[in-house]
Protein backbone atom coordinates (compact mmCIF):
# COMPACT_ATOMS: atom_id res chain seq x y z
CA UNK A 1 7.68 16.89 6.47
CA UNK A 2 11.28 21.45 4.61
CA UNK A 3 10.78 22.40 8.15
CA UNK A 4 6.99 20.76 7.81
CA UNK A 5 6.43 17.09 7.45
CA UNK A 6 5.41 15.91 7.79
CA UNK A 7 3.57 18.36 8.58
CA UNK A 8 -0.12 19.00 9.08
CA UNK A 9 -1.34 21.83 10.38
CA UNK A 10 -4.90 22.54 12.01
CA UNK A 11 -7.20 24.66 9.84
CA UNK A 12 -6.36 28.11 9.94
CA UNK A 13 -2.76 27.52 11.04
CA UNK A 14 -1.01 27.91 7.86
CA UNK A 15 -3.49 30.56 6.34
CA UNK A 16 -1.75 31.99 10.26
CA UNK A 17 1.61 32.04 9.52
CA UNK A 18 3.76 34.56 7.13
CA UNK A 19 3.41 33.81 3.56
CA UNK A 20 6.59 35.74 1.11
CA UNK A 21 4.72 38.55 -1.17
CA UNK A 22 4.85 36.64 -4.50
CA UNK A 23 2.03 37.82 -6.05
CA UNK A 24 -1.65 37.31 -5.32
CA UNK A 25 -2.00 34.95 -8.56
CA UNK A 26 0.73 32.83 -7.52
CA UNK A 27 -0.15 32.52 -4.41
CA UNK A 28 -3.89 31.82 -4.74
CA UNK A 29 -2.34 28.91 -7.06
CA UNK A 30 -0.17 27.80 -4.30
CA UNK A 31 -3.17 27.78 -1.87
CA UNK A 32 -5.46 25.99 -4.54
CA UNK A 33 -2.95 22.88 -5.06
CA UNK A 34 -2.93 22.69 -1.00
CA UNK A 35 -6.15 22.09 -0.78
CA UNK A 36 -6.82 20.31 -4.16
CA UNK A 37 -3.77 17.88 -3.21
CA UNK A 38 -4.93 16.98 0.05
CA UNK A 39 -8.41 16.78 -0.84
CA UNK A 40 -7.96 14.12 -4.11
CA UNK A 41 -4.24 13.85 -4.22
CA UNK A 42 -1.53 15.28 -7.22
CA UNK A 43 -2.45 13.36 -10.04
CA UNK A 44 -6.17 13.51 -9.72
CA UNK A 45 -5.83 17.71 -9.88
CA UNK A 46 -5.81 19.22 -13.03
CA UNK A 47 -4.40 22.55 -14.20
CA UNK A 48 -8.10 23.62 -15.11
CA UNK A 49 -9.04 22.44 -11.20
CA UNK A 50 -6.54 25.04 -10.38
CA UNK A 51 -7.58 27.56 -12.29
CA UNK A 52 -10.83 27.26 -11.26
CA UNK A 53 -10.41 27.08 -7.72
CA UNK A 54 -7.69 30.19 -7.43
CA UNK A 55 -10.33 31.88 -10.08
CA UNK A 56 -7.24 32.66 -12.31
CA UNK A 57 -6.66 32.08 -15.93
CA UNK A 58 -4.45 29.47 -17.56
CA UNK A 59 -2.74 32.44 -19.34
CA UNK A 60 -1.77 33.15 -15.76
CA UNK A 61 -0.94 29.73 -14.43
CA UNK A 62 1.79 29.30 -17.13
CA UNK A 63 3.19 33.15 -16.46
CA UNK A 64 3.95 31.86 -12.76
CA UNK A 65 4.40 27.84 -13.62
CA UNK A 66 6.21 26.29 -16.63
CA UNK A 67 3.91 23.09 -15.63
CA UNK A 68 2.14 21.22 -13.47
CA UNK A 69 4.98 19.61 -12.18
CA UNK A 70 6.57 22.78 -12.07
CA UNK A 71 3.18 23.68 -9.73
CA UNK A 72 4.04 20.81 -7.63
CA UNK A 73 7.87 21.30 -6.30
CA UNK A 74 6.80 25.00 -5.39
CA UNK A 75 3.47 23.07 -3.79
CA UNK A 76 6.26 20.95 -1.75
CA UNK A 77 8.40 24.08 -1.16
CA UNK A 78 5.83 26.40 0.10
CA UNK A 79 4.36 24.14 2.19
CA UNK A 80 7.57 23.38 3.61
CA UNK A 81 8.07 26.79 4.24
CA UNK A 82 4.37 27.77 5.66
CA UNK A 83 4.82 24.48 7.94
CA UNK A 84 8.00 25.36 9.28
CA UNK A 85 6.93 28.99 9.89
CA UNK A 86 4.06 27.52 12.27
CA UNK A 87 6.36 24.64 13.86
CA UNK A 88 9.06 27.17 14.84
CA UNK A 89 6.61 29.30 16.69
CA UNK A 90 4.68 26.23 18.66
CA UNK A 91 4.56 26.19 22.07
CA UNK A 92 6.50 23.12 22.42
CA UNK A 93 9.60 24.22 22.46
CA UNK A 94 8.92 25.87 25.93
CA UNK A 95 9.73 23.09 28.48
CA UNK A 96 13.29 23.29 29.90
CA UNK A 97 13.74 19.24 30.17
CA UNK A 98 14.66 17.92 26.44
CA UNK A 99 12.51 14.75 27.01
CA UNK A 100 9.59 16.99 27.78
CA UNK A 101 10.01 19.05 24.61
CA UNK A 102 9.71 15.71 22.62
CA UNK A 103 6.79 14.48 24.04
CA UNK A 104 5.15 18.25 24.06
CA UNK A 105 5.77 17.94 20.11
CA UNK A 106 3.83 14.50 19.98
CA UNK A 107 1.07 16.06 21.89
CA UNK A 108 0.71 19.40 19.70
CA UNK A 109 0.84 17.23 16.52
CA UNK A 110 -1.57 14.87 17.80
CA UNK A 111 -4.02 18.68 18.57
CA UNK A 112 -3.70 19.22 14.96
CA UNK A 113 -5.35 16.48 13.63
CA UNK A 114 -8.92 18.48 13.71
CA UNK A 115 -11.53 18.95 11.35
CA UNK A 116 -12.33 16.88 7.75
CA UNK A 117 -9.33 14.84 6.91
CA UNK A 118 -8.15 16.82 4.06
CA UNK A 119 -7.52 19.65 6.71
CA UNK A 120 -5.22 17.80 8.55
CA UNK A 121 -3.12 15.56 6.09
CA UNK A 122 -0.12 16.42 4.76
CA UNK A 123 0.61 17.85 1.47
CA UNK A 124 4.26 16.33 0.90
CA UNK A 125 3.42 13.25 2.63
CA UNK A 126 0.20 12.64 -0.29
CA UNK A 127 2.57 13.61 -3.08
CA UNK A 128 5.29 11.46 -2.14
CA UNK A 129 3.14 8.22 -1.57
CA UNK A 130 1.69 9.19 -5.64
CA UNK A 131 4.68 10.16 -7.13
CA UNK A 132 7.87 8.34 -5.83
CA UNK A 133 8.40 6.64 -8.72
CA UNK A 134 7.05 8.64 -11.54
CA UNK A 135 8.39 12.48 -10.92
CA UNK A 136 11.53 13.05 -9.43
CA UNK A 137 11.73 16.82 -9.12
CA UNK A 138 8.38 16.42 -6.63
CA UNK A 139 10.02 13.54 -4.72
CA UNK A 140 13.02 15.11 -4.27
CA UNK A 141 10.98 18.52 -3.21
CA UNK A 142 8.79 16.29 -0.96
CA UNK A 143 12.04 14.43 0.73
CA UNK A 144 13.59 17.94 1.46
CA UNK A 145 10.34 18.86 3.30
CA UNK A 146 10.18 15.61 5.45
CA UNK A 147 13.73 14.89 6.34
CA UNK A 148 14.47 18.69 6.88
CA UNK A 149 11.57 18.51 10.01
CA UNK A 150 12.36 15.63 11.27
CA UNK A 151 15.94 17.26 11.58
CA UNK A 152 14.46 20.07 13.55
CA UNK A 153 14.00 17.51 16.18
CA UNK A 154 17.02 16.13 16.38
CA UNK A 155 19.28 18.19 18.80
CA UNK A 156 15.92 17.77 21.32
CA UNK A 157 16.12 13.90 20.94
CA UNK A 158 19.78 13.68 20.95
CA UNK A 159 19.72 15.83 23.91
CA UNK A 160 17.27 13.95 25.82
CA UNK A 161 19.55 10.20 25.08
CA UNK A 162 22.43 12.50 26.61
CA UNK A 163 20.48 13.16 29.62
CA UNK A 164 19.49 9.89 30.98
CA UNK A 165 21.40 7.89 29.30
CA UNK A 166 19.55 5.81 26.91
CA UNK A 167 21.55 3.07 25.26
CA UNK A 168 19.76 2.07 22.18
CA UNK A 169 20.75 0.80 18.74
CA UNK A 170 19.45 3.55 17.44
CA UNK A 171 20.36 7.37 17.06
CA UNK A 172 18.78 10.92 17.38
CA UNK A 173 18.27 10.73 13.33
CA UNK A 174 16.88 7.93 13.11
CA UNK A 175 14.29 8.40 15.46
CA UNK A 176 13.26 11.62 14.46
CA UNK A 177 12.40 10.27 10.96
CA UNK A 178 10.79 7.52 12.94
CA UNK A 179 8.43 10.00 14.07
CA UNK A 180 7.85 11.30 10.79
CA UNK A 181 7.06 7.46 9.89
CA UNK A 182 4.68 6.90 12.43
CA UNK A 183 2.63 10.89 11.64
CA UNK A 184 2.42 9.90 7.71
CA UNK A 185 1.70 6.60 8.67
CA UNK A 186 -1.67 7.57 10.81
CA UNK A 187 -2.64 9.96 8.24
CA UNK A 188 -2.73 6.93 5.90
CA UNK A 189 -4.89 4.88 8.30
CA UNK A 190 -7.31 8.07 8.28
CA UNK A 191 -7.79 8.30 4.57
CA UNK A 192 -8.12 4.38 4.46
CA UNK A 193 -10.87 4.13 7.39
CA UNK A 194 -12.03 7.58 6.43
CA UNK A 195 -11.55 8.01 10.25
CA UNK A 196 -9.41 10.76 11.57
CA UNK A 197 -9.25 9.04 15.08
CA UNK A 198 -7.00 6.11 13.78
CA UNK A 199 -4.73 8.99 13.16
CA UNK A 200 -5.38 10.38 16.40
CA UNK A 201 -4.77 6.47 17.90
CA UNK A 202 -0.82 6.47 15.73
CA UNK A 203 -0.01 9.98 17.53
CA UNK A 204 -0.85 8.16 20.87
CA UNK A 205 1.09 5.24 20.47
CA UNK A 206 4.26 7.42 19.29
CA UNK A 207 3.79 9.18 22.81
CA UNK A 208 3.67 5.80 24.67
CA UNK A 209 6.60 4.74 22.64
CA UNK A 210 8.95 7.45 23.67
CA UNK A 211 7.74 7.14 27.15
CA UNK A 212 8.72 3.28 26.73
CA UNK A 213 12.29 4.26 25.78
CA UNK A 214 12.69 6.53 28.57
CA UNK A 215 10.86 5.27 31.22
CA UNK A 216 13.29 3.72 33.59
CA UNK A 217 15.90 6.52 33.24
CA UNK A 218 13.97 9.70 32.75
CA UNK A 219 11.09 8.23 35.23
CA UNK A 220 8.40 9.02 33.21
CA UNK A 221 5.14 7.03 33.28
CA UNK A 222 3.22 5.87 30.16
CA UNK A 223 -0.21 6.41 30.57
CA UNK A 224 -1.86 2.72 31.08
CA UNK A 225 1.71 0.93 32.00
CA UNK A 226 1.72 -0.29 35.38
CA UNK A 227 4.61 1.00 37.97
């Protein structure tokens, strides 16, 4: 999704961006259940995987987290946080045209699906698809996170409708979270085929989408449509 989806940053780009002093135990927790997540999901990890991999005790697991699930809303939360730290400083936000700033977001999410899938995938995205039904407080964290990017695209995508004009029954909200549908949605396709390109293929056809919608008022040409 949070300012980050849906998010998924390449490797390196969160370890990039500003993480709050919260104490190194903490946070070598926090960066253990990111990986451990995204590598074999919430409910596969176990506080001793987490101990292991930050190289802390239990003793200080439970100083920092009441419980696992405890672990995973502040999982939800800082990733949220670290994603929206790295969104809000991407270069996409640099074209003038509204339309253009859109389609420069598709492209620099589509860039960031690089590397071993677990580098790419998205830490909210995982939990919510496991835990929907079973653990509230991590839903509800993981919702936050998604719906709260998908909002930082909305003034660009209401903006760009203003401009040329679009008539649609459909509005700036709902197609942000449409391309927070269509971002999980590849990363699914990836785990499934074990084939990051089928995200890579999603991230294209979101591009050709918008260019669809906006084609005959903004003049923009989707690659592989004729004139």
């Amino acid at each position: 999704m949070t300012q980050g989806s849906t998010g998924n940053p390449a490797p390196g780009g969160l370890e990039e961006a500003q993480r709050p002093a919260r104490g190194q135990a903490r946070t070598r927790i926090l960066d253990a259940a990111r990986a451990l997540i995204r590598e074999k999901g919430y409910s596969a990890m176990t506080v001793d995987d987490l101990c292991a991999r930050a190289g802390v005790t239990k003793g200080a697991f439970f100083h920092h987290f009441r419980s696992k699930e405890d672990l995973g809303v502040a999982a939800a939360q800082d990733w949220a946080q670290m994603t929206g730290a790295l969104f809000e400083q991407a270069p996409y936000h640099a074209p003038e045209d509204p339309l253009e700033r859109v389609l420069a977001y598709i492209r620099f999410r589509r860039d960031l699906v690089a590397g071993p899938i677990p580098e790419f995938t998205c830490v909210v995205g995982t939990m919510a698809q496991e835990i929907h039904g079973s653990i509230p407080a991590i839903r509800d964290a993981c919702r936050d996170s998604i719906f709260a990017h998908a909002e930082t695209l909305e003034a660009d995508i209401r903006a760009a409708i203003d401009k040329y004009g679009i008539r649609a029954p459909f509005d700036a909200k709902s197609l942000a979270l449409h391309t927070q549908a269509v971002i999980q949605g590849g990363f699914i396709l990836a785990k499934a085929g074990q084939d990051p390109a089928l995200a890579v293929q999603s991230v294209d056809h979101l591009e050709c989408y918008f260019k669809l919608l906006f084609a005959d008022s903004a003049g923009v040409q989707p690659a592989g449509v004729p004139a």
